[in-house]
N, C-alpha and C. Protein backbone atom coordinates (compact mmCIF):
# COMPACT_ATOMS: atom_id res chain seq x y z
N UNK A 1 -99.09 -150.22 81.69
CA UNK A 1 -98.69 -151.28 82.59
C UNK A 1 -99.37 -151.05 83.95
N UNK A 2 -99.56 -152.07 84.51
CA UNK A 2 -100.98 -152.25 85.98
C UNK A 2 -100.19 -152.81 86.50
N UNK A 3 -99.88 -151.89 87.51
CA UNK A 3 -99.09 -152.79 89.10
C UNK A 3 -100.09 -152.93 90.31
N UNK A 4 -100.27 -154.13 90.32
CA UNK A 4 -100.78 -154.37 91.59
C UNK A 4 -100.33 -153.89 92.80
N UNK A 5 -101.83 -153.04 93.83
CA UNK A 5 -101.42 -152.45 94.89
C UNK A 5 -100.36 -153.25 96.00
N UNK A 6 -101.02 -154.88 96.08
CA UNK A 6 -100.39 -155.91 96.97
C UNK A 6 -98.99 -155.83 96.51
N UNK A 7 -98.10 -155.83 95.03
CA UNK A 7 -96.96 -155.74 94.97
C UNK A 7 -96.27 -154.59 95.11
N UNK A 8 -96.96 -153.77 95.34
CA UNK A 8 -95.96 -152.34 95.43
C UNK A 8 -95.83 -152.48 97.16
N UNK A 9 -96.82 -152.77 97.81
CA UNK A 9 -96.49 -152.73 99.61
C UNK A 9 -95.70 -153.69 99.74
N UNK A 10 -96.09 -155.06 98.95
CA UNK A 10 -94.82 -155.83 99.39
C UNK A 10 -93.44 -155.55 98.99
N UNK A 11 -93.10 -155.10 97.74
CA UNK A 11 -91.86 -154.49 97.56
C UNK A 11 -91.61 -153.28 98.16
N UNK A 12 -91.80 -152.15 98.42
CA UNK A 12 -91.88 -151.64 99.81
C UNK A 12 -91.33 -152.26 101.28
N UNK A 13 -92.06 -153.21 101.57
CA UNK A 13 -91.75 -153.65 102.63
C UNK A 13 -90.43 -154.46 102.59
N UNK A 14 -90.39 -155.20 101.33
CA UNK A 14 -88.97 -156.17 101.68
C UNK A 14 -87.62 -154.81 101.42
N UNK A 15 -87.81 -153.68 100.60
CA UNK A 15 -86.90 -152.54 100.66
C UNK A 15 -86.78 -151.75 101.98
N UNK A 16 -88.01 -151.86 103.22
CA UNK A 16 -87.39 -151.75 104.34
C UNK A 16 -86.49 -152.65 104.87
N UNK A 17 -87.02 -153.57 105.07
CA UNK A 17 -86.53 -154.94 105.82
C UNK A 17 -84.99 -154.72 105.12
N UNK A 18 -84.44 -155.04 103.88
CA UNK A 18 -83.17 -154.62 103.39
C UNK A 18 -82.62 -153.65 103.77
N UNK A 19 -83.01 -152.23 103.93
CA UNK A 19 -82.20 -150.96 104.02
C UNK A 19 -82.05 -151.13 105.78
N UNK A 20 -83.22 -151.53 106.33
CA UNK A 20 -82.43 -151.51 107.60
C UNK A 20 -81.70 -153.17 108.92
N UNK A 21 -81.30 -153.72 107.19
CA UNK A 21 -80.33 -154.50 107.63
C UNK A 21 -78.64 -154.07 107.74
N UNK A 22 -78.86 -152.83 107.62
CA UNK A 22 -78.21 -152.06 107.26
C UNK A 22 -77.50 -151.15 108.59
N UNK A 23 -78.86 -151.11 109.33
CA UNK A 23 -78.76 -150.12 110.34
C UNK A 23 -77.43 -150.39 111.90
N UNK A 24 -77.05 -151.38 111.38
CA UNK A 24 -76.17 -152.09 113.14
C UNK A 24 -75.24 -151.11 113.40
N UNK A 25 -74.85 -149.55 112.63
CA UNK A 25 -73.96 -149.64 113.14
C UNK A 25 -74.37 -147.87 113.40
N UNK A 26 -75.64 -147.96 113.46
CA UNK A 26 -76.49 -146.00 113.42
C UNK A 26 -76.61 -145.82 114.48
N UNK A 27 -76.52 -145.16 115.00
CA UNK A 27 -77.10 -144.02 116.06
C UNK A 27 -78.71 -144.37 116.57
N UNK A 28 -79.13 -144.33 117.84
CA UNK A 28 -80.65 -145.23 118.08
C UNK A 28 -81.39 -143.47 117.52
N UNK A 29 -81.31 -142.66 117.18
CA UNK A 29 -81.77 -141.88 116.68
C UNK A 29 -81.75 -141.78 115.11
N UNK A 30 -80.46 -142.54 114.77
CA UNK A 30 -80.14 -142.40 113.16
C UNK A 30 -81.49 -143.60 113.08
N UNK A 31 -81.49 -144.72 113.85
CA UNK A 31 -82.50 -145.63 113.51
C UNK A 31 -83.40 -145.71 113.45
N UNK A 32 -84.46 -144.47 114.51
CA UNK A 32 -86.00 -144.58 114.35
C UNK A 32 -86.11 -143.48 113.68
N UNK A 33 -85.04 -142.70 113.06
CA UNK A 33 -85.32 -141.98 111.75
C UNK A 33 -85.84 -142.92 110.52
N UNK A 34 -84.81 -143.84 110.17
CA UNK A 34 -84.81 -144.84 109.24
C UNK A 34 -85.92 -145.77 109.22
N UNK A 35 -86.90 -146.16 110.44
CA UNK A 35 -87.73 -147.19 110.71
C UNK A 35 -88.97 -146.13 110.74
N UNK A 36 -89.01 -144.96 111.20
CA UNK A 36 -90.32 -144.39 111.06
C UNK A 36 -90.38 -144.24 109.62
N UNK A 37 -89.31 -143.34 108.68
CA UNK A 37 -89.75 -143.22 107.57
C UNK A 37 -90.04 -144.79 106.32
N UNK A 38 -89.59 -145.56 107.39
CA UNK A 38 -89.94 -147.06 105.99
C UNK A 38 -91.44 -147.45 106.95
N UNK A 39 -92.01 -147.74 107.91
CA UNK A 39 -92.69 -147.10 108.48
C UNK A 39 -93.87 -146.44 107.81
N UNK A 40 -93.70 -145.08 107.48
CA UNK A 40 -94.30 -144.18 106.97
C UNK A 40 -94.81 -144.45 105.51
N UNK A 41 -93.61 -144.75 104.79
CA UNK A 41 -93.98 -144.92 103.47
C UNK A 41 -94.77 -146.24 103.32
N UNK A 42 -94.55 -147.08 103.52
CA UNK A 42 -95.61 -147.99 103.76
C UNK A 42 -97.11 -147.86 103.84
N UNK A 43 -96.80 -147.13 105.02
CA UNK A 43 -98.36 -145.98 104.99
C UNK A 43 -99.14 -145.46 104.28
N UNK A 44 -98.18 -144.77 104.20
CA UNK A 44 -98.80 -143.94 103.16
C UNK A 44 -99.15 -144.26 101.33
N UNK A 45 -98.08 -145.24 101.19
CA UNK A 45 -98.56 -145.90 100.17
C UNK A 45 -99.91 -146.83 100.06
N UNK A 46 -99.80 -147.52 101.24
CA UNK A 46 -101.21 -148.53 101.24
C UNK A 46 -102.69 -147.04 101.99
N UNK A 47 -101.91 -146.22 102.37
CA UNK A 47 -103.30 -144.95 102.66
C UNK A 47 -104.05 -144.91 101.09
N UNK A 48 -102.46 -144.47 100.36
CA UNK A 48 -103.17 -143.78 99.07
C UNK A 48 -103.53 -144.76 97.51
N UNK A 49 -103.43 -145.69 98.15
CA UNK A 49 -103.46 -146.86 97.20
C UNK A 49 -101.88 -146.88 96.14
N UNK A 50 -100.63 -146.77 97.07
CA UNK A 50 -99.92 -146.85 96.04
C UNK A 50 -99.50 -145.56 95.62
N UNK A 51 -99.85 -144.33 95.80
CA UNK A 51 -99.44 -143.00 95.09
C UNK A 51 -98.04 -142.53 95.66
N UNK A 52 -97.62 -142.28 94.54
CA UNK A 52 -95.85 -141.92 94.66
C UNK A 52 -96.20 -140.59 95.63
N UNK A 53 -97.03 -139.56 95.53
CA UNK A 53 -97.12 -138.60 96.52
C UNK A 53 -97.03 -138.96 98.23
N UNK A 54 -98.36 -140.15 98.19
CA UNK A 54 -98.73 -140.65 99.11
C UNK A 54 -97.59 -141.05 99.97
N UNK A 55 -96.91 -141.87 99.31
CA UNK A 55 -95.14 -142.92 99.75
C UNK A 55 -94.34 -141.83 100.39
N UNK A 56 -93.95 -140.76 99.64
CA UNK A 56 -93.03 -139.92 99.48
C UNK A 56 -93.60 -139.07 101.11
N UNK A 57 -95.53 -138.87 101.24
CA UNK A 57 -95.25 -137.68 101.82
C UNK A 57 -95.21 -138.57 103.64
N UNK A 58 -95.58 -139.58 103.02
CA UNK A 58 -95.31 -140.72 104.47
C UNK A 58 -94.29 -141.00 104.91
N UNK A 59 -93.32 -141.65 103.98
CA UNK A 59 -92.12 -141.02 104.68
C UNK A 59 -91.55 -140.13 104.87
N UNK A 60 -91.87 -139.24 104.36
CA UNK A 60 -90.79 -137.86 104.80
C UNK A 60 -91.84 -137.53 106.88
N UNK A 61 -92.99 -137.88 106.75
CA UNK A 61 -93.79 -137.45 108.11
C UNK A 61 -92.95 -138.57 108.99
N UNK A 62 -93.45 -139.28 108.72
CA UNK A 62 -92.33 -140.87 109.63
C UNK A 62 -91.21 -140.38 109.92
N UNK A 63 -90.50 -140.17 109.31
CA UNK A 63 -88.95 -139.97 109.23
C UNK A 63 -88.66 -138.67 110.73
N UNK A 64 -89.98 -138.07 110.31
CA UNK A 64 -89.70 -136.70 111.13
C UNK A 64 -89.98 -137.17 112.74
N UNK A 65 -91.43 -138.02 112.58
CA UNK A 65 -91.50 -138.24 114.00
C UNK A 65 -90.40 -139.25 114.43
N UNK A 66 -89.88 -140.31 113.66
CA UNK A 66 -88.87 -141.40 114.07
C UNK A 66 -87.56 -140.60 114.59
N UNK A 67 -87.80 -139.19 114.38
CA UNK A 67 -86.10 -138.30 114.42
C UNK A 67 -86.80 -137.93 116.15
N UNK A 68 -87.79 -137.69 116.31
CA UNK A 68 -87.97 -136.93 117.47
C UNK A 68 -87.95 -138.17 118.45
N UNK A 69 -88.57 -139.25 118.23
CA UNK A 69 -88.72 -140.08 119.44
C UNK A 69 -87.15 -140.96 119.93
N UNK A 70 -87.32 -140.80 121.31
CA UNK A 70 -85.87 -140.78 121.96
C UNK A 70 -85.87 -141.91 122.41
């Protein structure tokens, strides 16, 4: 089975947009945790064409800088 790269970023993206409809009631730190790492994975998915490594290691980097910025 062949998944198109365009549908994996766009599903990606509408699973950010969802998870941080989520966010109204986080911490502005709980939030640019949450927005760097959807953010990130995004990234890193369209970096690596899609690679579950790629997704995974983008957001976990996102996530880290979204935790630091104040």
């Amino acid at each position: 089975m062949v998944v198109k790269k365009g549908f994996v970023v766009t599903a990606l993206a509408v699973a950010v947009v969802m998870t941080l409809s989520g966010c109204s009631n986080m911490s502005k730190r709980d939030r640019n945790t949450a927005i760097g790492a959807g953010a990130g994975a995004v990234g890193g998915a369209i970096l690596t064409g899609g690679g579950t490594l790629g997704t995974l290691g983008g957001a976990a980097i996102g996530g880290i800088i979204g935790h630091q910025v104040d």
